[in-house]
C-alpha atoms as a PDB file:
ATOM      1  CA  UNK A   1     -13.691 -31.246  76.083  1.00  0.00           C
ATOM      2  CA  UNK A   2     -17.485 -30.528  77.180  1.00  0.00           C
ATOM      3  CA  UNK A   3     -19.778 -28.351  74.878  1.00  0.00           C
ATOM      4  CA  UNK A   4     -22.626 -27.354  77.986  1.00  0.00           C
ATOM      5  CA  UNK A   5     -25.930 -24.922  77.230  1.00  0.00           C
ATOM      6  CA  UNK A   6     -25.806 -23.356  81.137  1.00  0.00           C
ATOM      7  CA  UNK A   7     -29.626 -21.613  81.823  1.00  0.00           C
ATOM      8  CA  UNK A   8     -28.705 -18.665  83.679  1.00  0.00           C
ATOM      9  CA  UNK A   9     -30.914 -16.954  85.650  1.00  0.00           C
ATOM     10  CA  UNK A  10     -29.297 -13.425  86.987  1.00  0.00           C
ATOM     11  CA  UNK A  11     -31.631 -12.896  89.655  1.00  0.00           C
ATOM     12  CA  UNK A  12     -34.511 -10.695  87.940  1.00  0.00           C
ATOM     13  CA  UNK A  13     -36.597 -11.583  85.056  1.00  0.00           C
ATOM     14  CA  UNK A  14     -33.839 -12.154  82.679  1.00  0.00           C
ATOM     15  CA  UNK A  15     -32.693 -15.763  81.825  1.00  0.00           C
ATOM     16  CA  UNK A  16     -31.510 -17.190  79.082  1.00  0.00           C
ATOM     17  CA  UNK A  17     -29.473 -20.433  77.278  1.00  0.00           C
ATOM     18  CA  UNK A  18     -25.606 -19.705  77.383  1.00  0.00           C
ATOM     19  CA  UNK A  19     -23.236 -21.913  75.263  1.00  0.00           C
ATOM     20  CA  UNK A  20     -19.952 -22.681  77.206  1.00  0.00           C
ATOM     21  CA  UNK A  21     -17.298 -24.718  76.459  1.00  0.00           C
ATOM     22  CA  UNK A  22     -14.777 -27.014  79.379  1.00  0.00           C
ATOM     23  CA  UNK A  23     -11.592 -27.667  78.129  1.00  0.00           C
ATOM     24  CA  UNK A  24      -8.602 -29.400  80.101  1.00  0.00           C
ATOM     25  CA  UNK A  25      -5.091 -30.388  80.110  1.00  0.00           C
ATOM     26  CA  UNK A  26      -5.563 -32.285  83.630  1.00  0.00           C
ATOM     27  CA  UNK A  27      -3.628 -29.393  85.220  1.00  0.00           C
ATOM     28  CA  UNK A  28      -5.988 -26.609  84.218  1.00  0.00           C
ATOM     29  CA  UNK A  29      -9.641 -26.750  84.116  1.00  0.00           C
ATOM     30  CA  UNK A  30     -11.332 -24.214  82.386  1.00  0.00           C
ATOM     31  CA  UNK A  31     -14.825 -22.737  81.469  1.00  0.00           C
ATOM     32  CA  UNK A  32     -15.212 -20.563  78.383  1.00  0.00           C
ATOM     33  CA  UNK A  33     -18.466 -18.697  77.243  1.00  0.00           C
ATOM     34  CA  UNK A  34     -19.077 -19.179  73.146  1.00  0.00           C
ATOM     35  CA  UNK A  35     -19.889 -15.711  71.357  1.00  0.00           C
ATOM     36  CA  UNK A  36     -23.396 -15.954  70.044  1.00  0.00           C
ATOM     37  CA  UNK A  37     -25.172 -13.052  68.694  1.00  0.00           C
ATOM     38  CA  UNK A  38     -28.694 -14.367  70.699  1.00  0.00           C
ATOM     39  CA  UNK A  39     -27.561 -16.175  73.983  1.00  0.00           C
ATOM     40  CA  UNK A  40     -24.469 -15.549  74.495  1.00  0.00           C
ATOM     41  CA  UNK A  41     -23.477 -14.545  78.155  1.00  0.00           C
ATOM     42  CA  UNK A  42     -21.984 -11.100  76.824  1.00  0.00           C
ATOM     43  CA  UNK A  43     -23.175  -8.675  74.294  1.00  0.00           C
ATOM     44  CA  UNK A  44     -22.059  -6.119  75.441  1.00  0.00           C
ATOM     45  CA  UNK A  45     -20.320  -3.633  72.882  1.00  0.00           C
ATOM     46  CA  UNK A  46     -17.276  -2.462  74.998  1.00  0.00           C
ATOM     47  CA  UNK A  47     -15.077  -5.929  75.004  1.00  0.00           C
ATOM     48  CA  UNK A  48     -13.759  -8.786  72.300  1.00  0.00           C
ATOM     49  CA  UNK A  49     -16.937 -11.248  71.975  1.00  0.00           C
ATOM     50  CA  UNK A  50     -14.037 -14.296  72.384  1.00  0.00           C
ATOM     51  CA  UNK A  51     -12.366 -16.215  74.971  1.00  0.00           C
ATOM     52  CA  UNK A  52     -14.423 -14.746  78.054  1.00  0.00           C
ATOM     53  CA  UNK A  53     -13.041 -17.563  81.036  1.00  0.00           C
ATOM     54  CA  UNK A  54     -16.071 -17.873  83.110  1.00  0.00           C
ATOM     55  CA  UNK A  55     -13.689 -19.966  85.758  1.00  0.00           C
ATOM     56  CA  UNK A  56     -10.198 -21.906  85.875  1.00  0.00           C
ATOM     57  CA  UNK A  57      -9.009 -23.956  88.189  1.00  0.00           C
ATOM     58  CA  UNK A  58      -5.457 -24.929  88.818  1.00  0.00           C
ATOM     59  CA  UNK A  59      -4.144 -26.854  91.818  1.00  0.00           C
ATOM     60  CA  UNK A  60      -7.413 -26.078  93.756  1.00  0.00           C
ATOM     61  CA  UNK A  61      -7.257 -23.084  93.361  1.00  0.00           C
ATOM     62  CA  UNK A  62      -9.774 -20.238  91.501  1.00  0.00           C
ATOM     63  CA  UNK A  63      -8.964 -17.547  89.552  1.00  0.00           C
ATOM     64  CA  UNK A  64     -11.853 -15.894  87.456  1.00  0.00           C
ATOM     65  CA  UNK A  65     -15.704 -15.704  88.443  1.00  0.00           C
ATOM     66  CA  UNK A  66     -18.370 -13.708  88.855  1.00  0.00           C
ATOM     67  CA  UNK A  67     -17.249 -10.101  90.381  1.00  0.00           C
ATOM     68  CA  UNK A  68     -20.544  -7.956  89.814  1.00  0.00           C
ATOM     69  CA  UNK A  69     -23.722  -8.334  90.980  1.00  0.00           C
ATOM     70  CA  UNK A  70     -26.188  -6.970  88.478  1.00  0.00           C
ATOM     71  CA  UNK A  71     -26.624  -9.045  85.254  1.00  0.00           C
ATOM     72  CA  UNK A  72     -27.920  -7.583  82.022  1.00  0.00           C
ATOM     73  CA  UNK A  73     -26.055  -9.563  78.474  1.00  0.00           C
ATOM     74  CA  UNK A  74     -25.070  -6.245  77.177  1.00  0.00           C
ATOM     75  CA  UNK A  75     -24.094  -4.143  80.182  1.00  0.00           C
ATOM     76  CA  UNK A  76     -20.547  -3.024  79.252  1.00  0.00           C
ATOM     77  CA  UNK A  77     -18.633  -5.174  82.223  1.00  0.00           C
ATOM     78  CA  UNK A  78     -20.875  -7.915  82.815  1.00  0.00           C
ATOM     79  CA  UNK A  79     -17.833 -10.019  81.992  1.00  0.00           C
ATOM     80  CA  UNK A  80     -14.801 -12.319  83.540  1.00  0.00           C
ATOM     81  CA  UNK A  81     -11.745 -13.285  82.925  1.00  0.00           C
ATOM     82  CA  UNK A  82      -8.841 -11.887  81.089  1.00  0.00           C
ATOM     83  CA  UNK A  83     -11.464 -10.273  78.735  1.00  0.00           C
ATOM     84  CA  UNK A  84      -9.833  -7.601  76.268  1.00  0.00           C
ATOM     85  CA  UNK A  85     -11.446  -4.772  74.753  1.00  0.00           C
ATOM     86  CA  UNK A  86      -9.667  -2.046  71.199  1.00  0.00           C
ATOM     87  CA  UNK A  87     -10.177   1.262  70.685  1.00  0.00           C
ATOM     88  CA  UNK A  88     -12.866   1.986  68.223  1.00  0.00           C
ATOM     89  CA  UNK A  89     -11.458   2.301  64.621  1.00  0.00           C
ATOM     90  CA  UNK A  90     -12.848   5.096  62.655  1.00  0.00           C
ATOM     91  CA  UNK A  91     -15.307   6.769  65.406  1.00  0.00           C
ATOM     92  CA  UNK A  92     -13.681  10.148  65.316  1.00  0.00           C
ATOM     93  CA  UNK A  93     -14.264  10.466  61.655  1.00  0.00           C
ATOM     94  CA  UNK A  94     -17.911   8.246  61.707  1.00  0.00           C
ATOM     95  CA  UNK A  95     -20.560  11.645  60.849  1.00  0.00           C
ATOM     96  CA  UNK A  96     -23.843  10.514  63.299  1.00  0.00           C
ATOM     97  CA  UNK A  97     -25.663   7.236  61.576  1.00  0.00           C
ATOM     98  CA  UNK A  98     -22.336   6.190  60.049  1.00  0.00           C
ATOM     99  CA  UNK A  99     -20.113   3.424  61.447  1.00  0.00           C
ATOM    100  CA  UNK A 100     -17.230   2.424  63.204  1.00  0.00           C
ATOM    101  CA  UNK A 101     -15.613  -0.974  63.933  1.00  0.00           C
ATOM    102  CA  UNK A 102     -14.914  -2.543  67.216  1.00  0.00           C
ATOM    103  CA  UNK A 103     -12.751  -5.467  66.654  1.00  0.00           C
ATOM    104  CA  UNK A 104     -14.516  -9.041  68.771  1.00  0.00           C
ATOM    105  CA  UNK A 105     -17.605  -6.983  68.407  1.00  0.00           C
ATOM    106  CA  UNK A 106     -18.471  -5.851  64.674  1.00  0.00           C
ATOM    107  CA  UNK A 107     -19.478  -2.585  62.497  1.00  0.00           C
ATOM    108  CA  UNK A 108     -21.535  -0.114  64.861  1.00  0.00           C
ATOM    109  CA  UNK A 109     -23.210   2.791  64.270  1.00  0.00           C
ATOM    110  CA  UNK A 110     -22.551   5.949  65.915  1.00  0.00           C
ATOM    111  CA  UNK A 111     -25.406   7.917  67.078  1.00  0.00           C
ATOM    112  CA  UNK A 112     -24.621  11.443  67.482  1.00  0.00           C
ATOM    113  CA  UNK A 113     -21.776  13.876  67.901  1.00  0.00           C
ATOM    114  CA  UNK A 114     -21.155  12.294  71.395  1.00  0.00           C
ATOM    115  CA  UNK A 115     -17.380  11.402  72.116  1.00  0.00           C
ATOM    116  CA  UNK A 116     -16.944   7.504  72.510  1.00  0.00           C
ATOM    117  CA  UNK A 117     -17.516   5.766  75.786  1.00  0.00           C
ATOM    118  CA  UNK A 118     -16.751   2.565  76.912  1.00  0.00           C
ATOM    119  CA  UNK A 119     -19.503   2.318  79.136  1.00  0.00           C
ATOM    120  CA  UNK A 120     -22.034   3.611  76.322  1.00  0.00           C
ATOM    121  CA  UNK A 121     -23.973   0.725  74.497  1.00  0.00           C
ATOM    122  CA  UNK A 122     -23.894   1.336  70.762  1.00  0.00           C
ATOM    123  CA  UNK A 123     -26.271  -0.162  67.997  1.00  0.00           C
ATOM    124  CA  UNK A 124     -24.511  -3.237  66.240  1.00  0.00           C
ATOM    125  CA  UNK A 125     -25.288  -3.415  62.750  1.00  0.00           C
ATOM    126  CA  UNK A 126     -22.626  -6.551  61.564  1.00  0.00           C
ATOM    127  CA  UNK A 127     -21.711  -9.024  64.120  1.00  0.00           C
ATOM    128  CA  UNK A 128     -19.489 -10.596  61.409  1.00  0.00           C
ATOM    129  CA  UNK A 129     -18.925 -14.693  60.693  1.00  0.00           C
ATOM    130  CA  UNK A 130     -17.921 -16.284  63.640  1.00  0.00           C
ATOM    131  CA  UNK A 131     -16.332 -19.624  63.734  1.00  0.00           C
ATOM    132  CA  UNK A 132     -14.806 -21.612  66.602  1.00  0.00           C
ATOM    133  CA  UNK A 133     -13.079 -24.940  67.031  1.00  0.00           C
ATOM    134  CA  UNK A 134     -12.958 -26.781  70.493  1.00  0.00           C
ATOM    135  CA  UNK A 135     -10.638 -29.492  71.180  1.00  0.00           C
ATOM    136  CA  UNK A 136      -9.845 -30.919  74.516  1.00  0.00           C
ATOM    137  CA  UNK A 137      -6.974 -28.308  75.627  1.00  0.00           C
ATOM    138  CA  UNK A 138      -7.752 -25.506  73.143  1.00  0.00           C
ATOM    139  CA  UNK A 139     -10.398 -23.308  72.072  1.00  0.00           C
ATOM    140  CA  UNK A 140      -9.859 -21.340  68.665  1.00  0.00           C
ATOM    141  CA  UNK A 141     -12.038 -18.567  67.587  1.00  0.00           C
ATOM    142  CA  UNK A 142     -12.455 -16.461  64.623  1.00  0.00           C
ATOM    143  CA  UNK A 143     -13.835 -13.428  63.264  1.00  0.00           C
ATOM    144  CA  UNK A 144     -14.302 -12.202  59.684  1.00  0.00           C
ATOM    145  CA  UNK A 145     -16.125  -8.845  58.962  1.00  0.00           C
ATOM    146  CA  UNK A 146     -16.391  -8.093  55.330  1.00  0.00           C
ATOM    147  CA  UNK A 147     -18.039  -4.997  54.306  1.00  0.00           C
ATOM    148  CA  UNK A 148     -17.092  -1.370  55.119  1.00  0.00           C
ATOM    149  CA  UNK A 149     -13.788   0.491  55.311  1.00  0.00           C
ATOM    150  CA  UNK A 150     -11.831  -1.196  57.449  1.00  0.00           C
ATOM    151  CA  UNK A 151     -12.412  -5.559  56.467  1.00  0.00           C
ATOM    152  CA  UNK A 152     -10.758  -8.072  58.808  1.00  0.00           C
ATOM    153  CA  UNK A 153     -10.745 -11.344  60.142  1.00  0.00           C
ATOM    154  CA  UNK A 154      -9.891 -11.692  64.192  1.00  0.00           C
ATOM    155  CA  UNK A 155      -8.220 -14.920  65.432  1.00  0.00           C
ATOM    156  CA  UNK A 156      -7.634 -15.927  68.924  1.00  0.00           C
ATOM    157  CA  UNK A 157      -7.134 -19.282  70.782  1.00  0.00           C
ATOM    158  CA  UNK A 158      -7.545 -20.012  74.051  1.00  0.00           C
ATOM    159  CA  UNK A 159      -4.199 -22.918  74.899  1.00  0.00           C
ATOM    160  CA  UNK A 160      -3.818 -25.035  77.802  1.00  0.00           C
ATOM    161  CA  UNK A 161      -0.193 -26.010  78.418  1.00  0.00           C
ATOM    162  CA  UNK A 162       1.266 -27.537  81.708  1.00  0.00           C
ATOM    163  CA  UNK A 163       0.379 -24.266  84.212  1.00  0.00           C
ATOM    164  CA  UNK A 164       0.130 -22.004  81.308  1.00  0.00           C
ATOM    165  CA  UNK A 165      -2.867 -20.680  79.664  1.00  0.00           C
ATOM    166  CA  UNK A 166      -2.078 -19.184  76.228  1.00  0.00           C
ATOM    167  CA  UNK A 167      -4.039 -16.443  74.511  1.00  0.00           C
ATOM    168  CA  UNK A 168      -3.116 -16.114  71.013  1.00  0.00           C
ATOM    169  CA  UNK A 169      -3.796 -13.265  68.800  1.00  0.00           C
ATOM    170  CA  UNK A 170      -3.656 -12.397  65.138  1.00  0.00           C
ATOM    171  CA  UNK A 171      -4.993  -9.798  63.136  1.00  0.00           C
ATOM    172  CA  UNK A 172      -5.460  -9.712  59.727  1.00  0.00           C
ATOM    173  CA  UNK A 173      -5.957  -6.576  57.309  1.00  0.00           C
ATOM    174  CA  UNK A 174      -8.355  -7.141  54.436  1.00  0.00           C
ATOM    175  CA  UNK A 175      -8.758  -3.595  53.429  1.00  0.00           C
ATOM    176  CA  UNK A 176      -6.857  -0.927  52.058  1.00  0.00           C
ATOM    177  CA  UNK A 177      -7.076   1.347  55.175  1.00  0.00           C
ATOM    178  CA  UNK A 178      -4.504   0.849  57.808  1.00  0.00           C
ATOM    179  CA  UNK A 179      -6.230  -0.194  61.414  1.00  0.00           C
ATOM    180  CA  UNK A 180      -4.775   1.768  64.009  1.00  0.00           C
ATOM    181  CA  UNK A 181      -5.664   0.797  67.484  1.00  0.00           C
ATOM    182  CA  UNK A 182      -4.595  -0.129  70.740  1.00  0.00           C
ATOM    183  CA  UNK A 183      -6.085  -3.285  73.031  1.00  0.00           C
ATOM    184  CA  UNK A 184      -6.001  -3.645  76.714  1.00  0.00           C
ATOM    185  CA  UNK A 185      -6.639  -6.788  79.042  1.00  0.00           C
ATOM    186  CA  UNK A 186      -8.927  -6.083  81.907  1.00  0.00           C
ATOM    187  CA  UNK A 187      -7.656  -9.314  83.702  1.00  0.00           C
ATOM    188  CA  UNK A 188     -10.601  -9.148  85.963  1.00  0.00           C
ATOM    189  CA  UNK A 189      -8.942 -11.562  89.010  1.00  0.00           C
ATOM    190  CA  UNK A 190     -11.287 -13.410  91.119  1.00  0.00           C
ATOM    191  CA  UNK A 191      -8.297 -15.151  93.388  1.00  0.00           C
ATOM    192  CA  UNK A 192     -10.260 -18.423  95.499  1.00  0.00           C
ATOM    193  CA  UNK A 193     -13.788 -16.197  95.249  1.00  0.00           C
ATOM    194  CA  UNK A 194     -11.597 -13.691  98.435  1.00  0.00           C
ATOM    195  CA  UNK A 195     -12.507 -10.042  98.625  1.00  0.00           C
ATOM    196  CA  UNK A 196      -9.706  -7.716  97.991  1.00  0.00           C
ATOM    197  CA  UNK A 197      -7.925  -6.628 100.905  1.00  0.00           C
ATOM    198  CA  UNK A 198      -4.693  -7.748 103.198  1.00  0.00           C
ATOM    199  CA  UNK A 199      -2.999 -10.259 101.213  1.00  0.00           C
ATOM    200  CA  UNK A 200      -3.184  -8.819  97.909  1.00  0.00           C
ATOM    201  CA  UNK A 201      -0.427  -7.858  96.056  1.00  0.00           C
ATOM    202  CA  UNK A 202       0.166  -6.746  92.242  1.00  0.00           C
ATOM    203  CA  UNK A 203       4.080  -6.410  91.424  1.00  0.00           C
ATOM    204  CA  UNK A 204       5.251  -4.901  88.249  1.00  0.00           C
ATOM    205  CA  UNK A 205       9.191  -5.304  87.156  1.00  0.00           C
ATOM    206  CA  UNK A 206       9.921  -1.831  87.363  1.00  0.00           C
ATOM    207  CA  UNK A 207       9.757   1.578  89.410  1.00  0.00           C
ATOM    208  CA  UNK A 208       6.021   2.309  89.316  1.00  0.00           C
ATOM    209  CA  UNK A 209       5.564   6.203  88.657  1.00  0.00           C
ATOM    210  CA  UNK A 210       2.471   8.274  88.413  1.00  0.00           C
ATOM    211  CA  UNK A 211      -0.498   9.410  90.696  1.00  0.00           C
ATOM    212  CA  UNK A 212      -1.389   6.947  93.021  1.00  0.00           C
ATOM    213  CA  UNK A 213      -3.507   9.235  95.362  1.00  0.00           C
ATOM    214  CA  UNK A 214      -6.234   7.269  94.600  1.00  0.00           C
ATOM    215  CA  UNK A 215      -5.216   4.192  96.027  1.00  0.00           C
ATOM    216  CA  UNK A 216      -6.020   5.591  99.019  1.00  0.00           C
ATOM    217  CA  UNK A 217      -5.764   4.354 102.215  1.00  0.00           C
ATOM    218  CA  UNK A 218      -6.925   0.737 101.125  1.00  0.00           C
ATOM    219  CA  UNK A 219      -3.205   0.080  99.074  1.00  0.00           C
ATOM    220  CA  UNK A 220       0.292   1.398  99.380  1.00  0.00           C
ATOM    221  CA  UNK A 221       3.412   0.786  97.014  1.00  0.00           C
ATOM    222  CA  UNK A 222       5.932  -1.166  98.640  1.00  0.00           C
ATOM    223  CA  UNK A 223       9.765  -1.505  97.229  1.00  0.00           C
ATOM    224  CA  UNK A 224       8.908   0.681  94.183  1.00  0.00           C
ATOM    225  CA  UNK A 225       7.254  -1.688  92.435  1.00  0.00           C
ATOM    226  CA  UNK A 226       3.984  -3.460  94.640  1.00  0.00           C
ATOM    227  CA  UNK A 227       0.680  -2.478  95.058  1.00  0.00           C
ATOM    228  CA  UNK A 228       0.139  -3.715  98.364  1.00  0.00           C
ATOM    229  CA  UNK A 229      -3.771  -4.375  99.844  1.00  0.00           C
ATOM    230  CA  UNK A 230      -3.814  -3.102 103.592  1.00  0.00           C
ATOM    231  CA  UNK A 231      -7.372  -2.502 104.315  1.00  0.00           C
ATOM    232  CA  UNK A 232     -10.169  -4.585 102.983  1.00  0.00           C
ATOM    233  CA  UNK A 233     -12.986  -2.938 100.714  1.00  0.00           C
ATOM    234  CA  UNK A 234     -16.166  -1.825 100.780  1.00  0.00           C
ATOM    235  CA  UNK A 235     -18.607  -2.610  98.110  1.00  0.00           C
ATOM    236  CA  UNK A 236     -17.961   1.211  96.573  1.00  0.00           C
ATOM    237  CA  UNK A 237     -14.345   1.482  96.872  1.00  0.00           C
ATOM    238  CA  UNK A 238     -12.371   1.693  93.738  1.00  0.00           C
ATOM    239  CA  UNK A 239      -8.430   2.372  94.534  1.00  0.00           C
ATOM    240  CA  UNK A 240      -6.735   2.899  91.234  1.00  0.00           C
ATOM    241  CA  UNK A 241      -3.542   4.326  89.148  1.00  0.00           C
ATOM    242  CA  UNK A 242      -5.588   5.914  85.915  1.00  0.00           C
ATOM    243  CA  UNK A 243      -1.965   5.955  84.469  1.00  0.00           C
ATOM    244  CA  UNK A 244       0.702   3.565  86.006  1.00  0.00           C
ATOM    245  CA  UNK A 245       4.069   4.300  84.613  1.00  0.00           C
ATOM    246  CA  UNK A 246       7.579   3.475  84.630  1.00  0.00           C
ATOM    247  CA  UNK A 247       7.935   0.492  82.246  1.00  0.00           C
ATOM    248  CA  UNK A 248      10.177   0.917  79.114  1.00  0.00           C
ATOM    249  CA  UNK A 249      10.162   0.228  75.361  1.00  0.00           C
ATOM    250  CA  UNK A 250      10.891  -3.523  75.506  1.00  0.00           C
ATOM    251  CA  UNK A 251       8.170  -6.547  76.593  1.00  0.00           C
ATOM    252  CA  UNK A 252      10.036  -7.284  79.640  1.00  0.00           C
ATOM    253  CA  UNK A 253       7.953  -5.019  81.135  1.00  0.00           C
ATOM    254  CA  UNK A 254       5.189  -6.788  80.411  1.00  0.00           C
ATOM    255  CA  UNK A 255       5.153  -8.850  83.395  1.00  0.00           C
ATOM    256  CA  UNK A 256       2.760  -8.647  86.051  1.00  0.00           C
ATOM    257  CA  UNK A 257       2.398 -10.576  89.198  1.00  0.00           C
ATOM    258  CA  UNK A 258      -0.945 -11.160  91.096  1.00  0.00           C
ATOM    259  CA  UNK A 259      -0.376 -12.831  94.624  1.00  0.00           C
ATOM    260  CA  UNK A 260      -3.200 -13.876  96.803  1.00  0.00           C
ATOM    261  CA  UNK A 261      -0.630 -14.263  99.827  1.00  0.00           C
ATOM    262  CA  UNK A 262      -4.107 -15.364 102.362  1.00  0.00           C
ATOM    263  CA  UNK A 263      -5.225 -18.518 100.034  1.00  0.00           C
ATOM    264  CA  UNK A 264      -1.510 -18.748  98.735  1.00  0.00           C
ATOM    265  CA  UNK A 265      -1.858 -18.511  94.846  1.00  0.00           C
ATOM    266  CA  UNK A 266      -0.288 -16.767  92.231  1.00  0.00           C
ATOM    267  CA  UNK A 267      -0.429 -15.952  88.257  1.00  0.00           C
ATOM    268  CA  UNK A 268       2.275 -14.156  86.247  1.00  0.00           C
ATOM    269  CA  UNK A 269       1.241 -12.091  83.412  1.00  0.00           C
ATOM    270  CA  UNK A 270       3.605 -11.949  79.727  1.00  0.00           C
ATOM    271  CA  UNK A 271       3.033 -11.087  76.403  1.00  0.00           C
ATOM    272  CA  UNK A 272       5.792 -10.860  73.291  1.00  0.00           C
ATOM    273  CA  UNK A 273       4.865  -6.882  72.759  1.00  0.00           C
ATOM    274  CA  UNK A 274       5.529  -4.192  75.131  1.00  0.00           C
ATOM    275  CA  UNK A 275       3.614  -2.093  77.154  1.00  0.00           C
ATOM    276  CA  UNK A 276       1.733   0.908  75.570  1.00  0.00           C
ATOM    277  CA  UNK A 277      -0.028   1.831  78.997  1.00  0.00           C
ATOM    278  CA  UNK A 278      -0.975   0.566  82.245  1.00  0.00           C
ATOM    279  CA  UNK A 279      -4.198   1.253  84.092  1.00  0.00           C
ATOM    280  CA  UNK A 280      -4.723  -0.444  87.915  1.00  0.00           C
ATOM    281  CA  UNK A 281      -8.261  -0.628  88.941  1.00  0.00           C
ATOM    282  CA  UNK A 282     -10.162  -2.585  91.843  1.00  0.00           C
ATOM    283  CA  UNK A 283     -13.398  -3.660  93.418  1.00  0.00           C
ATOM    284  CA  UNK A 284     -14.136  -5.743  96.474  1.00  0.00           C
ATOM    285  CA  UNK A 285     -14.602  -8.943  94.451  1.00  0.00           C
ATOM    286  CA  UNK A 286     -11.360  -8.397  91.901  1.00  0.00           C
ATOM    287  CA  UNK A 287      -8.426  -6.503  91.358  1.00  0.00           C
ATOM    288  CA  UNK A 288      -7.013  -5.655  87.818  1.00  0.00           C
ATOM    289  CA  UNK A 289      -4.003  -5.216  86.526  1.00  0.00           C
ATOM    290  CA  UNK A 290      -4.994  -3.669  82.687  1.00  0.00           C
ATOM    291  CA  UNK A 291      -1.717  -3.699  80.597  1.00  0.00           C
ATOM    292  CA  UNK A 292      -2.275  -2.168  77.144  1.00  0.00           C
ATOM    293  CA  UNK A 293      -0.560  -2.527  73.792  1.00  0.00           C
ATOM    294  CA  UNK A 294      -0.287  -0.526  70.105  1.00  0.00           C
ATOM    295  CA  UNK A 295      -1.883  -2.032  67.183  1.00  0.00           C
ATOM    296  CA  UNK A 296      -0.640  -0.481  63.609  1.00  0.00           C
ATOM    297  CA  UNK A 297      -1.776  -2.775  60.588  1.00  0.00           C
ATOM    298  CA  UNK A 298      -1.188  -1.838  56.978  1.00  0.00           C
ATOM    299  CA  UNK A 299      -3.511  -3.459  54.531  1.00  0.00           C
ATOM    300  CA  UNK A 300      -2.997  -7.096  53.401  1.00  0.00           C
ATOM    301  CA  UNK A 301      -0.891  -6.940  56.517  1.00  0.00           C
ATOM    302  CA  UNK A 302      -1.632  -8.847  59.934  1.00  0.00           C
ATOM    303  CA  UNK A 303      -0.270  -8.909  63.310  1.00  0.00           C
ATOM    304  CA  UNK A 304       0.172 -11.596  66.371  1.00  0.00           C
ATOM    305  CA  UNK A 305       0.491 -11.362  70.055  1.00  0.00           C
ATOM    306  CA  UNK A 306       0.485 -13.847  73.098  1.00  0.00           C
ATOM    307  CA  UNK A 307      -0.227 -13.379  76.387  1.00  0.00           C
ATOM    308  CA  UNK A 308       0.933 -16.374  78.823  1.00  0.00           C
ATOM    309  CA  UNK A 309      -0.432 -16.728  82.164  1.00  0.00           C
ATOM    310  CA  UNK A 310       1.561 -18.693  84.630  1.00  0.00           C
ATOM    311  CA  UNK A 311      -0.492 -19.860  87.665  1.00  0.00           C
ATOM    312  CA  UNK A 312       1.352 -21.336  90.426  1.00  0.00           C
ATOM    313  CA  UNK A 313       0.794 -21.450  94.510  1.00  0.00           C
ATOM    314  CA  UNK A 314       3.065 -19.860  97.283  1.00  0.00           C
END
């Protein structure tokens, strides 16, 4: 395990400090960015503040990195790696200047009678306590917000094991109110640093049903169940299912397969809950798969969840 400060300079006037974290099971390298309130690489208000996997390497092979180009600390997808972001709790009901909660993030204010949107930066008024503990295969972060309507504390660890990287959730109720949310994983896919094209393939263990006109002529489904890359893209195309369905109630659904056929690696996606909703989006420098699942915690309550990522080569 390697605690590094990384001075990152994104091109313009902006630099700063960011503290980053290498952990390894000598299978699995991996880089993690630290949350931190002043340097941290994201602070951005739309994703969880932990476990944001700068890189990982596993048999030579890369699978997270930088996919965007501009770089600004709280731009609302400056981020990599199986990042996750939940639905704002309490927003709806939040009058203008009164708060809402985004879990990884803190209590924020809401500013006007505008609808929530991801992409919209909102004021942060409690960032919480965080706390992390790095040891040489495992990263374990947590967050404890104490004041308003809806008190929790947030843990997740980041787990090294053989080809497996473990992300471990639980949430814990402090409050009286029950939280009511849902949390998706961007998985933003970075396969040996290859643009997205011929080659790429994202197969889901079931019929996949719902529009896929905008996939357009870059992908086509193969078999049922494969989004298959047959033209490369440009720096504006986005092909994407806004709602991919098909999967059932159980979280054998849950389990998605990226293949980067041209450099010959592979990750499988599983998690111990099932599937809420599926979104596919996709750039020229990544591809994601974003599986979704339902959060419903009473108070004095809590709830876990693990997502496993197998990486292997074809």
């Amino acid at each position: 395990m390697t605690l590094l400060i990384v001075v990152l300079n994104s091109g313009t006037s902006y630099s700063q400090e960011v503290p980053k974290v290498h952990i390894s099971n000598g299978i699995i390298e991996c880089e993690i960015y630290l949350p931190d309130a002043e340097n941290g690489y994201y602070r951005g208000t739309r994703f969880d503040w932990a476990g944001v996997v700068s890189s990982l390497e596993y048999k030579n092979h890369t699978y997270f990195g930088k996919w965007f180009k501009k770089y600004e600390p709280t731009i609302h997808d400056v981020i990599m790696g199986p990042v996750e972001a939940f639905d704002p709790i309490g927003y709806d009901s939040a009058k203008p200047g009164e708060t809402f909660v985004k879990i990884g993030v803190g209590i924020l204010e809401r500013p006007d009678t505008a609808k929530y949107h991801f992409s919209r930066s909102y004021k942060i008024l409690d960032n919480g306590v965080w706390n992390f503990e790095i040891k040489k295969d495992k990263v374990d972060f947590a967050q404890q917000i104490v004041e308003g309507e809806y008190p929790y504390t947030y843990k997740k660890s980041i787990r090294l094991k053989d080809n497996k990287m473990m992300v471990e959730h639980t949430l814990i109720n402090n409050g009286d109110s029950t939280i009511k949310t849902n949390v998706f994983n961007h998985n933003f896919f970075v396969i040996d640093k290859q643009n997205t094209g011929p080659g790429v393939t994202i197969t889901f263990p079931f019929t996949i049903e719902g529009d896929k006109s905008r996939l357009g002529e870059f992908a086509e489904i193969v078999n049922g169940n494969q989004i298959k890359f047959v033209k490369e893209l440009e720096t504006k195309d986005h092909p994407m299912i806004v709602e991919l369905q098909g999967f059932g109630s159980s979280n054998k659904d849950y389990n998605i397969r990226v293949e980067n056929k041209n450099s010959k690696a592979g990750v499988r996606i599983t998690c111990d809950r099932p599937l809420s909703n599926v979104v596919f989006w996709s750039a020229i420098k990544t591809v994601s798969p974003e599986p979704y699942i339902d959060i419903n915690v009473k108070g004095a309550e809590s709830f876990s969840w693990t997502i496993t990522y197998e990486f292997y080569t074809l």
